[in-house]
C-alpha atoms as a PDB file:
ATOM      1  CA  UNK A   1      -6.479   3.732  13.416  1.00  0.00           C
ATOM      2  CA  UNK A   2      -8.059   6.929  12.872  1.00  0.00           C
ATOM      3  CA  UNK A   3      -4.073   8.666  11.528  1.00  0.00           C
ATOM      4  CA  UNK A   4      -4.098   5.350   9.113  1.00  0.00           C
ATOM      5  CA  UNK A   5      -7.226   6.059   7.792  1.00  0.00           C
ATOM      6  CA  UNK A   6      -6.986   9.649   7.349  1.00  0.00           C
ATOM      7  CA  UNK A   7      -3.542   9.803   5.912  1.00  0.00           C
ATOM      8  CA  UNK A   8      -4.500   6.873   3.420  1.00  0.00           C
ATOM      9  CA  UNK A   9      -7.218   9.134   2.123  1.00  0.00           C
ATOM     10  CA  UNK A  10      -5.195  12.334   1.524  1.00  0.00           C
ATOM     11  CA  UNK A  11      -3.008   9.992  -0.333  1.00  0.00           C
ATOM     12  CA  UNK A  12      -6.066   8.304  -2.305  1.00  0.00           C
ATOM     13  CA  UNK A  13      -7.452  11.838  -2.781  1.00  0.00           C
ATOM     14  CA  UNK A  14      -3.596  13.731  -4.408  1.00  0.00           C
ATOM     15  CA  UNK A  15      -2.471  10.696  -6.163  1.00  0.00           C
ATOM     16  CA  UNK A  16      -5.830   9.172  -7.409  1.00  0.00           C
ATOM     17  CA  UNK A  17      -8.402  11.517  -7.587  1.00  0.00           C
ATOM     18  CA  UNK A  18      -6.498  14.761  -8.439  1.00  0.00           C
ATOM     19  CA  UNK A  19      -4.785  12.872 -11.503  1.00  0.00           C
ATOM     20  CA  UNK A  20      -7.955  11.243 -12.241  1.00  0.00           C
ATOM     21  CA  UNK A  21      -9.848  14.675 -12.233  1.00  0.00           C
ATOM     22  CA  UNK A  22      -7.138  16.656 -14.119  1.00  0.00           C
ATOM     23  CA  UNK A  23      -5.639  13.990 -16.448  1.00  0.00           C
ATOM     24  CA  UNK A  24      -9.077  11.658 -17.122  1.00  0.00           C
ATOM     25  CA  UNK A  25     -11.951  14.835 -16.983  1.00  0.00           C
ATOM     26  CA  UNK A  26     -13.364  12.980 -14.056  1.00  0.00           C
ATOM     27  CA  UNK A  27     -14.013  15.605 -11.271  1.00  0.00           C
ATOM     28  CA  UNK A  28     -16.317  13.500  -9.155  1.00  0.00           C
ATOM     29  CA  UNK A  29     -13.986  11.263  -8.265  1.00  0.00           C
ATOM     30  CA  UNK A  30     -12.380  14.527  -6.243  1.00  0.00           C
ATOM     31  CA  UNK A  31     -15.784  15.580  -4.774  1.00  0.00           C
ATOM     32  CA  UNK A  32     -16.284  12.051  -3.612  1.00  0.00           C
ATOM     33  CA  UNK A  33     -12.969  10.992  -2.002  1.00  0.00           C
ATOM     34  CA  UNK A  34     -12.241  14.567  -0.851  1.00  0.00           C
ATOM     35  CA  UNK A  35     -15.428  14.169   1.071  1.00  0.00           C
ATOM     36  CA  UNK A  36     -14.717  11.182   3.014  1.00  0.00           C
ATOM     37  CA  UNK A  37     -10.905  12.750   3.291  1.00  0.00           C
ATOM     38  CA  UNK A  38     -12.998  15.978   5.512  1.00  0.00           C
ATOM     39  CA  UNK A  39     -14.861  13.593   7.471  1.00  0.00           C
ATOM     40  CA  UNK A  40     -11.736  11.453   8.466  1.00  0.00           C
ATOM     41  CA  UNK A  41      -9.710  14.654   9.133  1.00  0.00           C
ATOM     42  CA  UNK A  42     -12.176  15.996  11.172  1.00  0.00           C
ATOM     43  CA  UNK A  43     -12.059  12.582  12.903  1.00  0.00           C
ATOM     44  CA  UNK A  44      -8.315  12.700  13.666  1.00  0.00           C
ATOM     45  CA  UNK A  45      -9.170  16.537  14.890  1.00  0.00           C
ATOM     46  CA  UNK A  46     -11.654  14.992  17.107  1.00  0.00           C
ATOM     47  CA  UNK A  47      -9.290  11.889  18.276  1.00  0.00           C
ATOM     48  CA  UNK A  48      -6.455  13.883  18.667  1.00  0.00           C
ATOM     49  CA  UNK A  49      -8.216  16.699  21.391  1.00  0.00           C
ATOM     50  CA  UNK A  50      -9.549  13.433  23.161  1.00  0.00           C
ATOM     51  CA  UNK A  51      -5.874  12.039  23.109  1.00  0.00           C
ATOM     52  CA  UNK A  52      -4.269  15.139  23.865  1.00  0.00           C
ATOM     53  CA  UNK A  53      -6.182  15.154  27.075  1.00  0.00           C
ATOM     54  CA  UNK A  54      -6.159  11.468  27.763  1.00  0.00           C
ATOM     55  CA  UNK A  55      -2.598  11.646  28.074  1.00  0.00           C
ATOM     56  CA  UNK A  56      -2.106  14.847  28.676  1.00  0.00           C
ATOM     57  CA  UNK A  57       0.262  15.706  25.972  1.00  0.00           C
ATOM     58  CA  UNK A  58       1.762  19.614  26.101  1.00  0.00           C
ATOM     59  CA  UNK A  59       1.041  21.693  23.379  1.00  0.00           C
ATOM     60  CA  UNK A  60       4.238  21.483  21.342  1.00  0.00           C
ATOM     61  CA  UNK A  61       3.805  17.283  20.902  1.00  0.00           C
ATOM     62  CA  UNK A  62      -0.179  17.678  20.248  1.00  0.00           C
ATOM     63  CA  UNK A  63       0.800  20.215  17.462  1.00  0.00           C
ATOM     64  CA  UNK A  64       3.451  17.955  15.650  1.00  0.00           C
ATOM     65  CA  UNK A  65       0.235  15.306  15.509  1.00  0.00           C
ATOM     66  CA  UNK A  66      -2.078  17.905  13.846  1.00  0.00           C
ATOM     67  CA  UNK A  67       0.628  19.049  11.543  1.00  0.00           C
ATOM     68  CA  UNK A  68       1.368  15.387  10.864  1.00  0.00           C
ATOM     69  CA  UNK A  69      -1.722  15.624   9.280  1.00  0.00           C
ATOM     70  CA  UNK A  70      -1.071  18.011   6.682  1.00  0.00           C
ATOM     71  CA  UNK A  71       1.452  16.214   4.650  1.00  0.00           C
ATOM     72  CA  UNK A  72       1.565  13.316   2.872  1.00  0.00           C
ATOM     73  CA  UNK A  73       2.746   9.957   5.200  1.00  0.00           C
ATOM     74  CA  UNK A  74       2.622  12.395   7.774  1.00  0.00           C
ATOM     75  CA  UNK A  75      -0.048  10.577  10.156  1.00  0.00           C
ATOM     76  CA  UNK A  76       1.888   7.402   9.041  1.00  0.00           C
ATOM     77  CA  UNK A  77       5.340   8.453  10.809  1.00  0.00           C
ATOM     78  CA  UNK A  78       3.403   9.680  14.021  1.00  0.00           C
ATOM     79  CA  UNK A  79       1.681   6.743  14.280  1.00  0.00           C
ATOM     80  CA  UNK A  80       4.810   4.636  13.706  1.00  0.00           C
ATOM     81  CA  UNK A  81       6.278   7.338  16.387  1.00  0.00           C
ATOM     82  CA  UNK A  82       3.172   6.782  18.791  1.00  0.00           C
ATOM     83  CA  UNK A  83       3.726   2.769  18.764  1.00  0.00           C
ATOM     84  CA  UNK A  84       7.418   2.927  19.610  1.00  0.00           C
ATOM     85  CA  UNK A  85       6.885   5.607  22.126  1.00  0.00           C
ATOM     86  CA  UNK A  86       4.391   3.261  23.490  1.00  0.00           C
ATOM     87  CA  UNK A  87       6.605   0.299  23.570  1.00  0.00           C
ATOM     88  CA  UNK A  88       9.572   1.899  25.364  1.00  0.00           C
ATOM     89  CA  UNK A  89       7.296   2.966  28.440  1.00  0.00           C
ATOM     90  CA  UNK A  90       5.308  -0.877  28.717  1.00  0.00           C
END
């Protein structure tokens, strides 16, 4: 929930705000939604260490989650990866 939420904001924030901001003069927009983006990426920071040791993922798969983070539809494939992972070992 927390990957859905953050990666929908990055998305909100590049192709909303940022063309709102540079194409409308409206450069609130992008202190406001980049705002809640920080708080929800420090979220999935905070959810992924708690994960990472939940199921005590190595160090190679917990970085591929953080760097999911830092692309667009990133935290959208690795949660889509997380569910079917999760499927093939119920």
């Amino acid at each position: 929930m927390t990957a859905l939420a953050e990666g929908s904001s990055f998305l909100l924030l590049l192709f909303v705000a940022m063309p709102m901001k540079y194409l409308m003069g409206m450069p609130k927009v992008v202190t406001v939604v980049g705002a809640i983006h920080g708080i929800l990426f420090l979220l999935y920071g905070a959810q992924l260490a708690r994960l990472r040791t939940a199921h005590q993922w190595d160090n190679r798969f917990s970085f591929s989650a953080f760097l999911a983070s830092l692309f667009p539809f990133g935290p959208f494939l690795f949660d889509k990866h997380l569910r079917e992972k999760e499927v093939v070992t119920n």
